[in-house]
PDB file of N, CA and C in Angstrom:
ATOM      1  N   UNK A   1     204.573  79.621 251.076  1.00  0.00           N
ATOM      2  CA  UNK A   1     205.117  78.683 250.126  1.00  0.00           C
ATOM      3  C   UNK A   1     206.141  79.390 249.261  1.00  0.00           C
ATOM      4  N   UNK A   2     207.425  79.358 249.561  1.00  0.00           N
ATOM      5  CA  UNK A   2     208.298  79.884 248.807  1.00  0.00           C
ATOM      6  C   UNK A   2     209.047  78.950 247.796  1.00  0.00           C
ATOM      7  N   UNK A   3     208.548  77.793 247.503  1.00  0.00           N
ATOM      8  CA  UNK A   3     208.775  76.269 247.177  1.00  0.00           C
ATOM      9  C   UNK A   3     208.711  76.667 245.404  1.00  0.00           C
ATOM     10  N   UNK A   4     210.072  76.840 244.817  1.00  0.00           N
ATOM     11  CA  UNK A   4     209.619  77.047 242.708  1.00  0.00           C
ATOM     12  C   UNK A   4     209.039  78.215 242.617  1.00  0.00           C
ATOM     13  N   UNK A   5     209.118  79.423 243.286  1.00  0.00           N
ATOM     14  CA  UNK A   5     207.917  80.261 243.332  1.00  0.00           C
ATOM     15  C   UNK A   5     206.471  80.181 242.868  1.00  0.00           C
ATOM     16  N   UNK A   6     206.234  79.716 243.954  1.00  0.00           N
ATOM     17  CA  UNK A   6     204.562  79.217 243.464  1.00  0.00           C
ATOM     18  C   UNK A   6     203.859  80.140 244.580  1.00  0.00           C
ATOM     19  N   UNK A   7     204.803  80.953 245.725  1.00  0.00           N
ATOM     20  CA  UNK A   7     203.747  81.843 247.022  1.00  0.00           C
ATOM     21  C   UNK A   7     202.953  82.566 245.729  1.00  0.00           C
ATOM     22  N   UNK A   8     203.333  83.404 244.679  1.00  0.00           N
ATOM     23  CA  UNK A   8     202.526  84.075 243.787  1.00  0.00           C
ATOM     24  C   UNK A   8     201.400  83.110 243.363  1.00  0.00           C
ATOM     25  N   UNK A   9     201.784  82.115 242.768  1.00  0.00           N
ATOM     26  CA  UNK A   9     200.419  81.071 242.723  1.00  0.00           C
ATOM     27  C   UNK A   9     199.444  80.962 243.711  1.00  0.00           C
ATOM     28  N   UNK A  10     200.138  80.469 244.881  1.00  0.00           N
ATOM     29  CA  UNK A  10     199.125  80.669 246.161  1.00  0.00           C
ATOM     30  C   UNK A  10     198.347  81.628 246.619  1.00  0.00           C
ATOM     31  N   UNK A  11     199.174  83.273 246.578  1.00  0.00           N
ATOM     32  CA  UNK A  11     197.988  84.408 246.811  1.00  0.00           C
ATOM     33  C   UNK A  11     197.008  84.190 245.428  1.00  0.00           C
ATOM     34  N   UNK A  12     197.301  83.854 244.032  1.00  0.00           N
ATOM     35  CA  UNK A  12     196.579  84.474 243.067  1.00  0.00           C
ATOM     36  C   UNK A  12     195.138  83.068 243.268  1.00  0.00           C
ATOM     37  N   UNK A  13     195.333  82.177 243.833  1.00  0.00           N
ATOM     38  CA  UNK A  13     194.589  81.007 244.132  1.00  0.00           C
ATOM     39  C   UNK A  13     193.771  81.408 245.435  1.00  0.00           C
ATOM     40  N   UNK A  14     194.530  82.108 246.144  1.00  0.00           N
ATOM     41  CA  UNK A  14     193.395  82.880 247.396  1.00  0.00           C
ATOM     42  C   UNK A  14     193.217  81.699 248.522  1.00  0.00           C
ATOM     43  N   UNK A  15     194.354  80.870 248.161  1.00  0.00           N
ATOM     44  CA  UNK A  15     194.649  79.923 249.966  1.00  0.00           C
ATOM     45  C   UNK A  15     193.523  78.955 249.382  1.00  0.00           C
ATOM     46  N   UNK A  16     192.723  79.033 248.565  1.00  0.00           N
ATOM     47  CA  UNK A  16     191.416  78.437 248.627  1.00  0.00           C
ATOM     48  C   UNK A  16     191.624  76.629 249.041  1.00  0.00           C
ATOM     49  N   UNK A  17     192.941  76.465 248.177  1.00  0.00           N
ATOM     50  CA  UNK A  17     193.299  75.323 248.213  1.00  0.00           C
ATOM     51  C   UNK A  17     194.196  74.623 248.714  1.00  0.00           C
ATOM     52  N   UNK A  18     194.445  73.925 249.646  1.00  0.00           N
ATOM     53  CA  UNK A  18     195.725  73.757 250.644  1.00  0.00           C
ATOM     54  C   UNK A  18     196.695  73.990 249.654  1.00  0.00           C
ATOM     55  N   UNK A  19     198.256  74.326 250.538  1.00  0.00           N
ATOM     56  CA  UNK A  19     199.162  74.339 249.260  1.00  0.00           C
ATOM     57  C   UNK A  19     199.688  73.013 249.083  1.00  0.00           C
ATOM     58  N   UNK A  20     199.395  71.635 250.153  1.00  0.00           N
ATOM     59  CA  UNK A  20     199.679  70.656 249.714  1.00  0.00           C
ATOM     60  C   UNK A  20     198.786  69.834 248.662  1.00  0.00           C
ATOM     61  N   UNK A  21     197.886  70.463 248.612  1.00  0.00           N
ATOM     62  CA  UNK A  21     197.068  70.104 247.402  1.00  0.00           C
ATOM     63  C   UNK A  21     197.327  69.857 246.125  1.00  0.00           C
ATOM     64  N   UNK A  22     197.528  71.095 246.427  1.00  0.00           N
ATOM     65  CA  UNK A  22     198.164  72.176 245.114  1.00  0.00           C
ATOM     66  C   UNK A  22     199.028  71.437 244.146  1.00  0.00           C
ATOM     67  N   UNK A  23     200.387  70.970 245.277  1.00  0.00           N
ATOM     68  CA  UNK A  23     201.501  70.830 244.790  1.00  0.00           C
ATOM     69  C   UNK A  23     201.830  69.054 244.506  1.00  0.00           C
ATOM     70  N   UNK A  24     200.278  68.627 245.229  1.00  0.00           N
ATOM     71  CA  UNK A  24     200.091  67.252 244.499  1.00  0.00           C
ATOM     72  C   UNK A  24     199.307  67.072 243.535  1.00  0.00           C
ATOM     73  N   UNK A  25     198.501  68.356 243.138  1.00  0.00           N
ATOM     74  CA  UNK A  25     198.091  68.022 241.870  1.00  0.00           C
ATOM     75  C   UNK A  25     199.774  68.476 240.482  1.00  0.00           C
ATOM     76  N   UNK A  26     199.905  69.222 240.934  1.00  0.00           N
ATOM     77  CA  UNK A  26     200.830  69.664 239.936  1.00  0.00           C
ATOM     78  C   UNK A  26     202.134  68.771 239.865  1.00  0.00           C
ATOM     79  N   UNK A  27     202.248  67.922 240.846  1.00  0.00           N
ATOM     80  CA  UNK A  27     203.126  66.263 240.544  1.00  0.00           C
ATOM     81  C   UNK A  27     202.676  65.594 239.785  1.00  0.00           C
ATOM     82  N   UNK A  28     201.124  65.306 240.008  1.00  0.00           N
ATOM     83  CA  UNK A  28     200.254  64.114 239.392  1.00  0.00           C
ATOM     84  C   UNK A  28     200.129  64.529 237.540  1.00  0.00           C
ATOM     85  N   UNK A  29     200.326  66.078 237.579  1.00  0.00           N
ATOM     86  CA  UNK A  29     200.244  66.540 235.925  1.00  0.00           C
ATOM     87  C   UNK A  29     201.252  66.107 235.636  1.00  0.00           C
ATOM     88  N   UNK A  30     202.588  66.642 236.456  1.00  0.00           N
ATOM     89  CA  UNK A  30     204.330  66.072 235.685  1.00  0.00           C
ATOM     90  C   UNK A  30     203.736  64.586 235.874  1.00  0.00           C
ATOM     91  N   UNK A  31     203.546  63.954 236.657  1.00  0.00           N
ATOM     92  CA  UNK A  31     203.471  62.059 236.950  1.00  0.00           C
ATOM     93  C   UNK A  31     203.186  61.800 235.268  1.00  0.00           C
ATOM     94  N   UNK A  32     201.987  62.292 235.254  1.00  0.00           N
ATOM     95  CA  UNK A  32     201.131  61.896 233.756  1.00  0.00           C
ATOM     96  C   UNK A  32     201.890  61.996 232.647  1.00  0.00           C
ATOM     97  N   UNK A  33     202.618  63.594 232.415  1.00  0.00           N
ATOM     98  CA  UNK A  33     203.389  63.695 231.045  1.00  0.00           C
ATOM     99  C   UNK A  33     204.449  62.788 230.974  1.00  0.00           C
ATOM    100  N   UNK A  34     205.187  62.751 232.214  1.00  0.00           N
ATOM    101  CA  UNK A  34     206.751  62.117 232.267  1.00  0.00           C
ATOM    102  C   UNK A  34     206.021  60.539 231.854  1.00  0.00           C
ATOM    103  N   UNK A  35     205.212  60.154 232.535  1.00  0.00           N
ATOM    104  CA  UNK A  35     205.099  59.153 232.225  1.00  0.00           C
ATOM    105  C   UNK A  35     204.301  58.458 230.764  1.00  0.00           C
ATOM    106  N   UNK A  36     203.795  58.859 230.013  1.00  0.00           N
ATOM    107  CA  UNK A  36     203.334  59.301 228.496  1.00  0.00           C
ATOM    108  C   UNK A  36     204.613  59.304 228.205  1.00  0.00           C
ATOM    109  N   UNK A  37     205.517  60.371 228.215  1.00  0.00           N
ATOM    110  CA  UNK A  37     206.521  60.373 227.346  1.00  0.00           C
ATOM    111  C   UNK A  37     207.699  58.896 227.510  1.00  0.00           C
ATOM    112  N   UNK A  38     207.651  58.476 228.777  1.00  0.00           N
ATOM    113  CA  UNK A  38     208.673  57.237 229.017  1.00  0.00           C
ATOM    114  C   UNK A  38     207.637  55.837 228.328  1.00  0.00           C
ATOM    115  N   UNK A  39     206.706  56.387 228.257  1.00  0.00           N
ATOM    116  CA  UNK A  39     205.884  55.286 227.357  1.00  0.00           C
ATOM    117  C   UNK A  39     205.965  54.803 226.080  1.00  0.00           C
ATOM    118  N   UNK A  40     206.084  56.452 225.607  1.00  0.00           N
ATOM    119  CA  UNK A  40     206.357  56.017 224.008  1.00  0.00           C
ATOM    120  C   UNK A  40     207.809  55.772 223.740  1.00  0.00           C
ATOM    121  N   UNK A  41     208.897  56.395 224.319  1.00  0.00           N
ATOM    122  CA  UNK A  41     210.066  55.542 224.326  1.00  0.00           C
ATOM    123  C   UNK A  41     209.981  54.347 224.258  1.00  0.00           C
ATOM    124  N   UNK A  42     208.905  53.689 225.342  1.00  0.00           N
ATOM    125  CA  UNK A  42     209.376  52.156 225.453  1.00  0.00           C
ATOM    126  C   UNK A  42     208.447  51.582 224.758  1.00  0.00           C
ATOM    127  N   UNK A  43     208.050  51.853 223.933  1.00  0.00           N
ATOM    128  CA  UNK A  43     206.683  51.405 223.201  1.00  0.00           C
ATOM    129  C   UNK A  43     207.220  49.720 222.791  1.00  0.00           C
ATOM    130  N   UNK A  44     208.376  49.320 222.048  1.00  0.00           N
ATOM    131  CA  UNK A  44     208.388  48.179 222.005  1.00  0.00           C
ATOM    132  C   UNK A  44     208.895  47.219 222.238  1.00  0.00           C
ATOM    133  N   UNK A  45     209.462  47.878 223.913  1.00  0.00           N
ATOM    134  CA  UNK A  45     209.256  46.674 225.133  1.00  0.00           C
ATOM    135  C   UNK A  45     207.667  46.221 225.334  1.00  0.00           C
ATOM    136  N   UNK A  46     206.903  47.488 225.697  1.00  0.00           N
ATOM    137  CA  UNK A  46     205.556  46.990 225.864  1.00  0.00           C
ATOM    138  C   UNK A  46     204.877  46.061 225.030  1.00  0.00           C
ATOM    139  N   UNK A  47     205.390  46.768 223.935  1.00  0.00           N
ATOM    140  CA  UNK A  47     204.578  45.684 222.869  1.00  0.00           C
ATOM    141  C   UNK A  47     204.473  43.918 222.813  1.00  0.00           C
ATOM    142  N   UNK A  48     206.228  44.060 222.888  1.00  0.00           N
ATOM    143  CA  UNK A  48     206.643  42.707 223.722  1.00  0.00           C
ATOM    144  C   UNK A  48     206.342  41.977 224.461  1.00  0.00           C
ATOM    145  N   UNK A  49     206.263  43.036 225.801  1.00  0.00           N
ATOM    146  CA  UNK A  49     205.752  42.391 226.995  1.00  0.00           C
ATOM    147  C   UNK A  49     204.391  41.554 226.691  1.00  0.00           C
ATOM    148  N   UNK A  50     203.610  42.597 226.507  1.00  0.00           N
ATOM    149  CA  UNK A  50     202.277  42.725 226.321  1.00  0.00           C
ATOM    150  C   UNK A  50     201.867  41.112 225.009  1.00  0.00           C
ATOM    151  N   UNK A  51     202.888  41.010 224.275  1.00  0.00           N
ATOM    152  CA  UNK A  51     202.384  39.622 223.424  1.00  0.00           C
ATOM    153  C   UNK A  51     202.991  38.168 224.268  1.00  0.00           C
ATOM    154  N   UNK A  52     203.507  38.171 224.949  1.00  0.00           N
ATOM    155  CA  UNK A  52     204.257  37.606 225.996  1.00  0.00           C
ATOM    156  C   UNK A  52     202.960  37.308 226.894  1.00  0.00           C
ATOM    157  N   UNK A  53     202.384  38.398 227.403  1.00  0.00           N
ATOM    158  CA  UNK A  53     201.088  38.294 228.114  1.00  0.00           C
ATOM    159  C   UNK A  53     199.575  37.293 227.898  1.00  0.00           C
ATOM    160  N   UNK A  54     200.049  37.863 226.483  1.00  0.00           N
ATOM    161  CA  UNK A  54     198.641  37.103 225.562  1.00  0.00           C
ATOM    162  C   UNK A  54     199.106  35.688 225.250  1.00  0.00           C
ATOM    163  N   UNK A  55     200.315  35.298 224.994  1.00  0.00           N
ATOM    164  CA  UNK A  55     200.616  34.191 225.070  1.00  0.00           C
ATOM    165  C   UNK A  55     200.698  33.040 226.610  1.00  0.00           C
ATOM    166  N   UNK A  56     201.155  33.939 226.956  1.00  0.00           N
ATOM    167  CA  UNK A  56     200.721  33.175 228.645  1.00  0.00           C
ATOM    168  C   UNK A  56     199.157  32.988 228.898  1.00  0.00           C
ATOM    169  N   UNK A  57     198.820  33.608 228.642  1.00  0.00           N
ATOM    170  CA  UNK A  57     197.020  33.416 229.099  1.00  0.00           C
ATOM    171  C   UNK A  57     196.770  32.354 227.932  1.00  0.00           C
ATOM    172  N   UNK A  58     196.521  32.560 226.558  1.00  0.00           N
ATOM    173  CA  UNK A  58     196.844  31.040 225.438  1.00  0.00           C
ATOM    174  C   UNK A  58     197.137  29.973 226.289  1.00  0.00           C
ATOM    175  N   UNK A  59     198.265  29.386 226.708  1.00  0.00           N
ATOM    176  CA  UNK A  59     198.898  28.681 227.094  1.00  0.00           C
ATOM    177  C   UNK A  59     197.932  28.391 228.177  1.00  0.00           C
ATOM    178  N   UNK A  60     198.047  29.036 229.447  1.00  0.00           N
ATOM    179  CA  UNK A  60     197.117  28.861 230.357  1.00  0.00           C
ATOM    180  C   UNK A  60     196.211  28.407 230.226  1.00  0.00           C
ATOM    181  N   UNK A  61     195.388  28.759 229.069  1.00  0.00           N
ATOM    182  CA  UNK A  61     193.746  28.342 228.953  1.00  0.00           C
ATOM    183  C   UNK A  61     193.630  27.470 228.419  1.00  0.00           C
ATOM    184  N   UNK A  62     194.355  26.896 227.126  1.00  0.00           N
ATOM    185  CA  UNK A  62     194.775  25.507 226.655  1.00  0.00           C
ATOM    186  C   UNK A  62     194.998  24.479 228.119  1.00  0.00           C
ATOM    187  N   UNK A  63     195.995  24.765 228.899  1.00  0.00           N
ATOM    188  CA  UNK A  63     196.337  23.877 229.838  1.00  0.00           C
ATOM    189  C   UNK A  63     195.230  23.427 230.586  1.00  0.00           C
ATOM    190  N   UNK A  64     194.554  24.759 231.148  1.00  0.00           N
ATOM    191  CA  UNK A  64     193.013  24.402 232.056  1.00  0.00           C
ATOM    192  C   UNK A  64     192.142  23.564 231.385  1.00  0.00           C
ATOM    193  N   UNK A  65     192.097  23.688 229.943  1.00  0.00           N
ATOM    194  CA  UNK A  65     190.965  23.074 229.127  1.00  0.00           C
ATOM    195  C   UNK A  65     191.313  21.692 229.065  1.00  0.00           C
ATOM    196  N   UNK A  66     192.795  21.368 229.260  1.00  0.00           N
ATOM    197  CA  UNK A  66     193.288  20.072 228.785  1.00  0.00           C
ATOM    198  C   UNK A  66     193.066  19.021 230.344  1.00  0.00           C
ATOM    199  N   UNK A  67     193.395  19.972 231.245  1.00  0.00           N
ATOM    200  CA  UNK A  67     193.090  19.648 232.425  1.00  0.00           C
ATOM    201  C   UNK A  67     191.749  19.050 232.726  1.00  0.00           C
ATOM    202  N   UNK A  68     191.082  19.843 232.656  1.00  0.00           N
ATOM    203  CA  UNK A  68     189.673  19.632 232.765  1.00  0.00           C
ATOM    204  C   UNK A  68     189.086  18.427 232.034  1.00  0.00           C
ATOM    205  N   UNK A  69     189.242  18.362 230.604  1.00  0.00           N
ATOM    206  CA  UNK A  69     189.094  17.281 230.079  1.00  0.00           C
ATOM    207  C   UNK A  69     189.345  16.154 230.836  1.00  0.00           C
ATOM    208  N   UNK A  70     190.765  16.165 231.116  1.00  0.00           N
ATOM    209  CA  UNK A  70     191.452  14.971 231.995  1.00  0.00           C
ATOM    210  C   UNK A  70     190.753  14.754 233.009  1.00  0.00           C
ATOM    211  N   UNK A  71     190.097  15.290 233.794  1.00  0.00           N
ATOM    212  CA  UNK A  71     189.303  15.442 234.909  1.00  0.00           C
ATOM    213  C   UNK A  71     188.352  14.745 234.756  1.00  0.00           C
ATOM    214  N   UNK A  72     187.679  15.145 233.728  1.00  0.00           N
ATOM    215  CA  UNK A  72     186.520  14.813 233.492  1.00  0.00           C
ATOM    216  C   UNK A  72     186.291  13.637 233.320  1.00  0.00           C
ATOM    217  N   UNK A  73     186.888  12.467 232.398  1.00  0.00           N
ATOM    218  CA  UNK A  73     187.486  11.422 231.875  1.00  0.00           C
ATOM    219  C   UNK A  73     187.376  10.838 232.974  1.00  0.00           C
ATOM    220  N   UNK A  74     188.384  11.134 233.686  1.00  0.00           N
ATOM    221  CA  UNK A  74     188.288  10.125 235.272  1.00  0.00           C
ATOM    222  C   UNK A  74     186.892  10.183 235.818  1.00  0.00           C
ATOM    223  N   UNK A  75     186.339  11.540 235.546  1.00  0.00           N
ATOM    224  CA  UNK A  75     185.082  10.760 236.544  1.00  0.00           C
ATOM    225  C   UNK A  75     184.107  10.191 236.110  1.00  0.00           C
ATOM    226  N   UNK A  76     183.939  10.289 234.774  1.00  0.00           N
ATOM    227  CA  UNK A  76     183.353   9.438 233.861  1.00  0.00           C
ATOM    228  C   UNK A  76     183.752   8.050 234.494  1.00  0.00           C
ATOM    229  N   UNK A  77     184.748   7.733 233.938  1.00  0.00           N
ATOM    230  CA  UNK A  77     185.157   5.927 234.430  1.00  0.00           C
ATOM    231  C   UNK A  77     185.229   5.826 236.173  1.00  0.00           C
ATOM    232  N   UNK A  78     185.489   6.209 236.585  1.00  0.00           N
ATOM    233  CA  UNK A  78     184.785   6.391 238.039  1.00  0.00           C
ATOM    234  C   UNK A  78     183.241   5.876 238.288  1.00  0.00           C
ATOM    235  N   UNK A  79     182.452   6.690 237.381  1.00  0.00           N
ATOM    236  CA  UNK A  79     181.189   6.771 237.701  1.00  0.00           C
ATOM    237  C   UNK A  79     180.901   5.192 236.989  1.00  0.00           C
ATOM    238  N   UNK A  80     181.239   4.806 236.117  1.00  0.00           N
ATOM    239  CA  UNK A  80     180.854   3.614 235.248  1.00  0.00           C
ATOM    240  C   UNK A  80     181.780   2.847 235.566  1.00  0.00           C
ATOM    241  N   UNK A  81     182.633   2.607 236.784  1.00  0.00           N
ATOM    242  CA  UNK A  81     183.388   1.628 237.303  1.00  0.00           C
ATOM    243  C   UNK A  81     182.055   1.266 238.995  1.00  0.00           C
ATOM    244  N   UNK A  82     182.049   2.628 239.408  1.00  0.00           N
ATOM    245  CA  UNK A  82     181.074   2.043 240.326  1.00  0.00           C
ATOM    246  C   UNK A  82     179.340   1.993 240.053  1.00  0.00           C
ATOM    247  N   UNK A  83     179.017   1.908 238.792  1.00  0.00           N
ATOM    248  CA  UNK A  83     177.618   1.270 238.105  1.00  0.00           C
ATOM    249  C   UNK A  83     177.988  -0.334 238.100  1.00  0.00           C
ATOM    250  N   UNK A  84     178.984  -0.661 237.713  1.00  0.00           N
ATOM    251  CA  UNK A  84     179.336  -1.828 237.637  1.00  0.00           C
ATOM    252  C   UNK A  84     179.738  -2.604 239.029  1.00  0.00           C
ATOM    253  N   UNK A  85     180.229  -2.034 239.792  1.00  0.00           N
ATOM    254  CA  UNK A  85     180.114  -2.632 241.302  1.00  0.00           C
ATOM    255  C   UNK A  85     178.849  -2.722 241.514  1.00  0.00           C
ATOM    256  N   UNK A  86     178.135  -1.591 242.101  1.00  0.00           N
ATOM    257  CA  UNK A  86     176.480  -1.825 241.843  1.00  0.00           C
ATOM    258  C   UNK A  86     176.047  -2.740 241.600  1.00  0.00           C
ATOM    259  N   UNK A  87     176.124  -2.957 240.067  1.00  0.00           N
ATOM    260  CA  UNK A  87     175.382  -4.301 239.417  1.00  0.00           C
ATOM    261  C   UNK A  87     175.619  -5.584 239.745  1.00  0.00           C
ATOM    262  N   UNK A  88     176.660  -5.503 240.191  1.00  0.00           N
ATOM    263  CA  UNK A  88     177.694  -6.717 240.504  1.00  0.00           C
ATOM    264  C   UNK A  88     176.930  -7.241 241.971  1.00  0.00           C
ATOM    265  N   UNK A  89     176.866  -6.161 242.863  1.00  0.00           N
ATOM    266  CA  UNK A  89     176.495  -6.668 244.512  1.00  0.00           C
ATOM    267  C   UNK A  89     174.793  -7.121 243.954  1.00  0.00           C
ATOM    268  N   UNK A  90     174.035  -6.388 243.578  1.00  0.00           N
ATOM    269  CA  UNK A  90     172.606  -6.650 243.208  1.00  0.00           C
ATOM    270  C   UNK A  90     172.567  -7.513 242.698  1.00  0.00           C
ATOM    271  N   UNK A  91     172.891  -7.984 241.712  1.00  0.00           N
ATOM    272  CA  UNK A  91     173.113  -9.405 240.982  1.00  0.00           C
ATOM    273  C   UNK A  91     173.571 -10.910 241.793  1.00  0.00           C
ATOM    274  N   UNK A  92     174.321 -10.659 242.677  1.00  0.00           N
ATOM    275  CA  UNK A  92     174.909 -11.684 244.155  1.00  0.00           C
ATOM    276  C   UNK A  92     173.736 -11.744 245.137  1.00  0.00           C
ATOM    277  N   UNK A  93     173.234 -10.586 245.320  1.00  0.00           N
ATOM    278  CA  UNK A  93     171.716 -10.463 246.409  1.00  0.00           C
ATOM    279  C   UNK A  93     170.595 -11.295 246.122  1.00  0.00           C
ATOM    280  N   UNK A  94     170.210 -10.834 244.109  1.00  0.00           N
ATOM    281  CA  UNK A  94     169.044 -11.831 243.887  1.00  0.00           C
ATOM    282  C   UNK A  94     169.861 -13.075 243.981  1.00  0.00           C
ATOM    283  N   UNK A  95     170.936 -13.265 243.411  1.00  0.00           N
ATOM    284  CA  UNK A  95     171.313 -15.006 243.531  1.00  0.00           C
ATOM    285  C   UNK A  95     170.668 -15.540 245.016  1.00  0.00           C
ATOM    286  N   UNK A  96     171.407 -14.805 246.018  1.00  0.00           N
ATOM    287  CA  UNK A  96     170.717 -15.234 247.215  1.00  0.00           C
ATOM    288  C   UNK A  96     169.943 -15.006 248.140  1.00  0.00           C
ATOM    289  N   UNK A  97     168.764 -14.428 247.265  1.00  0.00           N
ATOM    290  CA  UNK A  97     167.418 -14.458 247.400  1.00  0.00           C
ATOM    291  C   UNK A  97     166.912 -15.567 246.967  1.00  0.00           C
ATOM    292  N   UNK A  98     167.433 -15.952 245.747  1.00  0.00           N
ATOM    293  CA  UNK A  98     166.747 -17.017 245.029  1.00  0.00           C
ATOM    294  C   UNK A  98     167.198 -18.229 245.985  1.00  0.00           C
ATOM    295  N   UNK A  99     168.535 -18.716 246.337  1.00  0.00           N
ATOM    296  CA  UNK A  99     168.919 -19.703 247.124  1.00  0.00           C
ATOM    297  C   UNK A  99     168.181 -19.784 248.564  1.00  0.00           C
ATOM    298  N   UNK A 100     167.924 -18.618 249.328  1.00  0.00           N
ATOM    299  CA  UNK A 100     166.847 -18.634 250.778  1.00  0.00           C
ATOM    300  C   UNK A 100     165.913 -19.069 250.025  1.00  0.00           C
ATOM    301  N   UNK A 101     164.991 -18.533 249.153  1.00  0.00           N
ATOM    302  CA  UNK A 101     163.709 -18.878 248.833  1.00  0.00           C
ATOM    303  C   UNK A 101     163.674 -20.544 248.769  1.00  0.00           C
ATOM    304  N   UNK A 102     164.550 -20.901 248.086  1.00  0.00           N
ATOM    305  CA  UNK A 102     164.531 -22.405 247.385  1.00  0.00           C
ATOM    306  C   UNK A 102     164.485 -22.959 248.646  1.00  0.00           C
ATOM    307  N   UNK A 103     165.474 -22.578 249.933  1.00  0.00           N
ATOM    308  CA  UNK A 103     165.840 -23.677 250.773  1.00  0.00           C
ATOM    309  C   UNK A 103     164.640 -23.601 252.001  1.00  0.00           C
ATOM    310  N   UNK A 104     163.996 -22.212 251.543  1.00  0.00           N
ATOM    311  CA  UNK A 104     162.610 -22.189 252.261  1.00  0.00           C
ATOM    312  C   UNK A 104     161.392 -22.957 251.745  1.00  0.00           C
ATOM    313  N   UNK A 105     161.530 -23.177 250.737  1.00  0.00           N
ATOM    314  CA  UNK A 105     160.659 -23.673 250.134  1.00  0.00           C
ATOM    315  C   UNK A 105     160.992 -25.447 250.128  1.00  0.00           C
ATOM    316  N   UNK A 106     162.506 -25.743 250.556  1.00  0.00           N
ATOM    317  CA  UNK A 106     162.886 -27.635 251.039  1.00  0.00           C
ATOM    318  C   UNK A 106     162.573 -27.845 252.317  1.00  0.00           C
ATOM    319  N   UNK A 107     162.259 -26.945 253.345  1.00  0.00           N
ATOM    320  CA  UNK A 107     161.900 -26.944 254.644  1.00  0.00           C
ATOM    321  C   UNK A 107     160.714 -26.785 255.098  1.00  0.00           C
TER     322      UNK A 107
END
């Protein structure tokens, strides 16, 4: 590994550890700082973003709730539109129950 001079790293490490290992942990350390530091630069885009976020989910959950309601509503009157059919056919049945009976009872 003659790669930044790191072969001295590698003998003083004793091979133990691949050198592609190695040299992906020591990305993943720069990954971390570089990226920490481009963080706090952008601290208030994020911040931004991030209330942007919370407002979308607000919004969202209002909408579902409003939804749902609406939903619900319908099946309410749904359900108490067909109680009332129901009642309606049962109510026509005894009528003509009562009318067989009678005309069984003229015969």
């Amino acid at each position: 590994m003659k790669i930044l001079g790191l072969e001295a790293i590698s003998e003083a490490v004793g091979e133990c550890i691949a050198s592609r290992y190695f040299l992906a942990g020591i990305g993943a350390v720069a990954g971390v700082i570089l990226l920490s530091k481009l963080l706090k630069q952008n601290k208030p885009i994020l911040v931004g973003v991030t209330k942007e976020v919370i407002s979308f989910k607000d919004w969202l959950g209002t909408s579902i709730a409003e939804g749902q309601e609406f939903w619900q509503d319908v099946t309410a009157e749904a359900k108490h539109l067909y109680k009332l059919d129901v009642e309606k056919k049962l109510e026509i049945l005894q009528k003509q129950q009562e009318v067989l009976q009678k005309i069984k009872a003229a015969l």
